[in-house]
Structure formats: C-alpha cells, structure tokens
N, C-alpha and C. Protein backbone atom coordinates (compact mmCIF):
# COMPACT_ATOMS: atom_id res chain seq x y z
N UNK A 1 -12.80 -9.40 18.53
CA UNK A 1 -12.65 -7.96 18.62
C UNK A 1 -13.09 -7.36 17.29
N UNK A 2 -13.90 -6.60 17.60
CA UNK A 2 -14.13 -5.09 16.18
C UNK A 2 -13.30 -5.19 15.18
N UNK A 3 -13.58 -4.69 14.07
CA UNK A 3 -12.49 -3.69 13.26
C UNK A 3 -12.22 -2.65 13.94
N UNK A 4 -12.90 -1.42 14.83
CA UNK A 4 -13.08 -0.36 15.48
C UNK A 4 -11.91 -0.68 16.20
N UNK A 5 -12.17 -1.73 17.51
CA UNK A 5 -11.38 -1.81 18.75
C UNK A 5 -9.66 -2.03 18.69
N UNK A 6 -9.84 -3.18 17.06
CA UNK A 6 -8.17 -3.21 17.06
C UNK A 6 -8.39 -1.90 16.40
N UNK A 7 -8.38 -1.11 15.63
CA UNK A 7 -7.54 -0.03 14.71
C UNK A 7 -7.35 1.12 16.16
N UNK A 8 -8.46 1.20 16.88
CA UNK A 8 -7.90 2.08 18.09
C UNK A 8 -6.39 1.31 18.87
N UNK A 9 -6.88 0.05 19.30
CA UNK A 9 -5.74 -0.30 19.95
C UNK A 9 -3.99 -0.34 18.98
N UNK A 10 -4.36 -0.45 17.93
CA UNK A 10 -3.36 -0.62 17.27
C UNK A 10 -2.91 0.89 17.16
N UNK A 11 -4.11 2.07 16.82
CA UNK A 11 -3.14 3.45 17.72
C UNK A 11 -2.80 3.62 18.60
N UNK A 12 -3.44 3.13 19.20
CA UNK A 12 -2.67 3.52 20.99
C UNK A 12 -1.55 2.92 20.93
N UNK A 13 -1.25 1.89 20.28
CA UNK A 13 0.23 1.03 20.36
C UNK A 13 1.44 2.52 19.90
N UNK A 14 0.80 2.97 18.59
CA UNK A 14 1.88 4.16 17.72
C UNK A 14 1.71 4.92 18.72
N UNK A 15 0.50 5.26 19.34
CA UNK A 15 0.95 6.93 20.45
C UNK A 15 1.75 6.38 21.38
N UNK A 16 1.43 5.20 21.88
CA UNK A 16 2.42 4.70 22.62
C UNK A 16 3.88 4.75 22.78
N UNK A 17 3.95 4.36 21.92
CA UNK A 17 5.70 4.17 21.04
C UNK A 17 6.14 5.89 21.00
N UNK A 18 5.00 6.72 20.29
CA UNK A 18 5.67 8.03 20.74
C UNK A 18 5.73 8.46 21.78
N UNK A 19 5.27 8.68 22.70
CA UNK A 19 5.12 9.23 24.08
C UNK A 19 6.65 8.36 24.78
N UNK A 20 7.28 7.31 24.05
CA UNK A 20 8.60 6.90 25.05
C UNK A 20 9.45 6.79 24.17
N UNK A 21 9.34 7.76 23.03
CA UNK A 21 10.48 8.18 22.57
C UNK A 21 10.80 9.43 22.36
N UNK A 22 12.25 9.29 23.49
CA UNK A 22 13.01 10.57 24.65
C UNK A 22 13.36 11.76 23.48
N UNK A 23 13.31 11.37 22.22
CA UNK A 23 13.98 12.66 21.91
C UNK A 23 12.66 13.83 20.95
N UNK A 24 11.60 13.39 21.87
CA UNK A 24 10.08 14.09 21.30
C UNK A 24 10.27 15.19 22.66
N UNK A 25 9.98 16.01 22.35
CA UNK A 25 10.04 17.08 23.48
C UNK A 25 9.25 16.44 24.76
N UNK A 26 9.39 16.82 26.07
CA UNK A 26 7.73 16.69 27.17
C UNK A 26 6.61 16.36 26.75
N UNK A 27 6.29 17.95 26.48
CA UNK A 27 5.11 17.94 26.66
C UNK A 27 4.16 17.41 25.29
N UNK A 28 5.25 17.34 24.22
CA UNK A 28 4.69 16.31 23.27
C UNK A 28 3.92 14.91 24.07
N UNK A 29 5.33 14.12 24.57
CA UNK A 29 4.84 12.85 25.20
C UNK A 29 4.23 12.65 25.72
N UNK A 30 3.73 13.61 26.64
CA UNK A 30 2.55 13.84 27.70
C UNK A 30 1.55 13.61 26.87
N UNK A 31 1.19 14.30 25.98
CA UNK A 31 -0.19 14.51 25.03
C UNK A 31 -0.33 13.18 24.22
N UNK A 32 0.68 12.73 23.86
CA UNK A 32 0.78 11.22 23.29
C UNK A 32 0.48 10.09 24.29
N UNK A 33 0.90 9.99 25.45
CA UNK A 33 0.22 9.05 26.05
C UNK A 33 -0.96 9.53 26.62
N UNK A 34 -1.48 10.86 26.66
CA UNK A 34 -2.90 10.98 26.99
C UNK A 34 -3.91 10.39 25.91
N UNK A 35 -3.44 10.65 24.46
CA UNK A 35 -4.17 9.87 23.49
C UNK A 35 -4.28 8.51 23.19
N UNK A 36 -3.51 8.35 23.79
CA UNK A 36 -3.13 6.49 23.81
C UNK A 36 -3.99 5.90 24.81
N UNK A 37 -3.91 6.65 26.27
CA UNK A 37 -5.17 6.12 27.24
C UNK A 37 -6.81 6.61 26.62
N UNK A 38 -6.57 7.19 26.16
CA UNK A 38 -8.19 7.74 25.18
C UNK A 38 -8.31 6.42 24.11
N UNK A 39 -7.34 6.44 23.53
CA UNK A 39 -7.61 5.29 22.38
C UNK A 39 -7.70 3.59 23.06
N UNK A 40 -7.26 3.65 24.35
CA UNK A 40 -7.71 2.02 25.02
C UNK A 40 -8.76 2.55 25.54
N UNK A 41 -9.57 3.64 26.14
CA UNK A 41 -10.66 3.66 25.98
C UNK A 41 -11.71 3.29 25.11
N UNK A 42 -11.62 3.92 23.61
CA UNK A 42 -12.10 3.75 23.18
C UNK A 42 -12.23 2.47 22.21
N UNK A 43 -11.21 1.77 22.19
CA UNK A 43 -11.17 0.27 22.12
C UNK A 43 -11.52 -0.47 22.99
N UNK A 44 -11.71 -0.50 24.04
CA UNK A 44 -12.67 -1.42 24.91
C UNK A 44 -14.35 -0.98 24.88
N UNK A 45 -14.82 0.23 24.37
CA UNK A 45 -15.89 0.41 24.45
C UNK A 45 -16.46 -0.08 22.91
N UNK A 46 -15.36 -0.54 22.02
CA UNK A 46 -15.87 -0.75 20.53
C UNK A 46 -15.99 -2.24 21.03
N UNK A 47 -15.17 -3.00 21.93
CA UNK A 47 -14.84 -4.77 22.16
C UNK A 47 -15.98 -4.47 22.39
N UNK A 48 -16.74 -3.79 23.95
CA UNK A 48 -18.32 -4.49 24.32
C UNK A 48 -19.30 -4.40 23.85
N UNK A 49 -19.68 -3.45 22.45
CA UNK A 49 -20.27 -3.32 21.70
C UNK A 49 -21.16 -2.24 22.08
N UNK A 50 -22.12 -2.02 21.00
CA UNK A 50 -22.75 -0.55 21.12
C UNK A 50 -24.14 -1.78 21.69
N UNK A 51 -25.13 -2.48 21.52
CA UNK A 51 -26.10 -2.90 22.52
C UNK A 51 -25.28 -3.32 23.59
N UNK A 52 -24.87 -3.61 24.46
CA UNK A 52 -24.10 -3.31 25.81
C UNK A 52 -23.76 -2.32 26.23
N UNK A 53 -23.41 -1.02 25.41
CA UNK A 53 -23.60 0.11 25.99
C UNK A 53 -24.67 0.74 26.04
N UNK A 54 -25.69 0.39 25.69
CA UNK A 54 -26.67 1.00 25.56
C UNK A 54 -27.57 0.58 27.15
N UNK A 55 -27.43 -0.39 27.54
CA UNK A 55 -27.72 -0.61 28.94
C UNK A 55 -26.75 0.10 29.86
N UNK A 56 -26.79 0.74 30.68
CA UNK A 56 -25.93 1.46 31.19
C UNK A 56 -25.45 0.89 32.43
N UNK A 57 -26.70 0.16 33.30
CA UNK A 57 -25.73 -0.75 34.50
C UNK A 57 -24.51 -1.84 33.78
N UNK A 58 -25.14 -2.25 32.86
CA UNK A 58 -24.43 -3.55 32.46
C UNK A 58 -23.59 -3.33 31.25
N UNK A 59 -23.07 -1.95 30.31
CA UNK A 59 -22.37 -1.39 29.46
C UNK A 59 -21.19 -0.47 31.15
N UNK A 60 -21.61 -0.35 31.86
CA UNK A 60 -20.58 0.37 32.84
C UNK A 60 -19.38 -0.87 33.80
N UNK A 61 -20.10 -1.40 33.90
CA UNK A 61 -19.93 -2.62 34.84
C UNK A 61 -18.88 -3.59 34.02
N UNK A 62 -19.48 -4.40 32.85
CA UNK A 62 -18.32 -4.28 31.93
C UNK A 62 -16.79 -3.85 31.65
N UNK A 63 -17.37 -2.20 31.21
CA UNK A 63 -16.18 -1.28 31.37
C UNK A 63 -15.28 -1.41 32.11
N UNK A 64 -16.29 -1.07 33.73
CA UNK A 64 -15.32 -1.05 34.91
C UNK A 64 -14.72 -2.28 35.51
N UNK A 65 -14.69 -3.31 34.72
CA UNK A 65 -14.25 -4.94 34.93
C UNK A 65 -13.19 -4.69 34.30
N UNK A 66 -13.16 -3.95 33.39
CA UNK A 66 -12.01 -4.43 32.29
C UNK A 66 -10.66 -3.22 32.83
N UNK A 67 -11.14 -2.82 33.25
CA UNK A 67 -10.27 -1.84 33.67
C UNK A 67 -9.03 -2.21 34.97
C-alpha cells in the first residue's frame, strides 16, 4: 500500500471514530462518516495506482472489485 492510501485510510479510521461518537451533535456525524467513505475512496484509488487509473476499463473494474 501507498504512503497516500494508508494516511487516507488511517483518516477515515479518525472520521470514523468521530461520526460514532454520540456526544458530537447529528449532523456533525453524518458529515464525518461522509468523509470517511470519501477517504476509503480515496485510499483504494491511491492502492491501484495512478497507471491503472489511467486505463479506464481496467482502473474501474478494479475499483468496482474492491468494493
């Protein structure tokens, strides 16, 4: 794995952790785990690398495996 992919995943772990802790208002948490699914996004697109994304059948396909 990247430097890129863990430091995202390793945020998504902290937004994580905020978004399920009860005494953060709603709609905080809401927005915290929306950034957290953004940040495993964007840690799986740093794992397959930028030439794999650059093919787009086979940078998507990938993606949509891992998912």
């Amino acid at each position: 794995m990247s430097k890129a992919a863990e430091h995202h995943s390793r945020l998504a772990d902290c937004f994580d952790k905020a978004a399920g802790d009860e005494t953060v208002p709603l709609n905080q948490r809401v927005e915290f785990a929306r950034k957290a699914n953004w940040l495993r996004l964007l840690a799986r697109l740093a794992a397959i690398g930028p030439e794999r994304c650059e093919e787009p059948s086979r940078g998507l396909t990938a993606l949509a495996a891992s998912l």
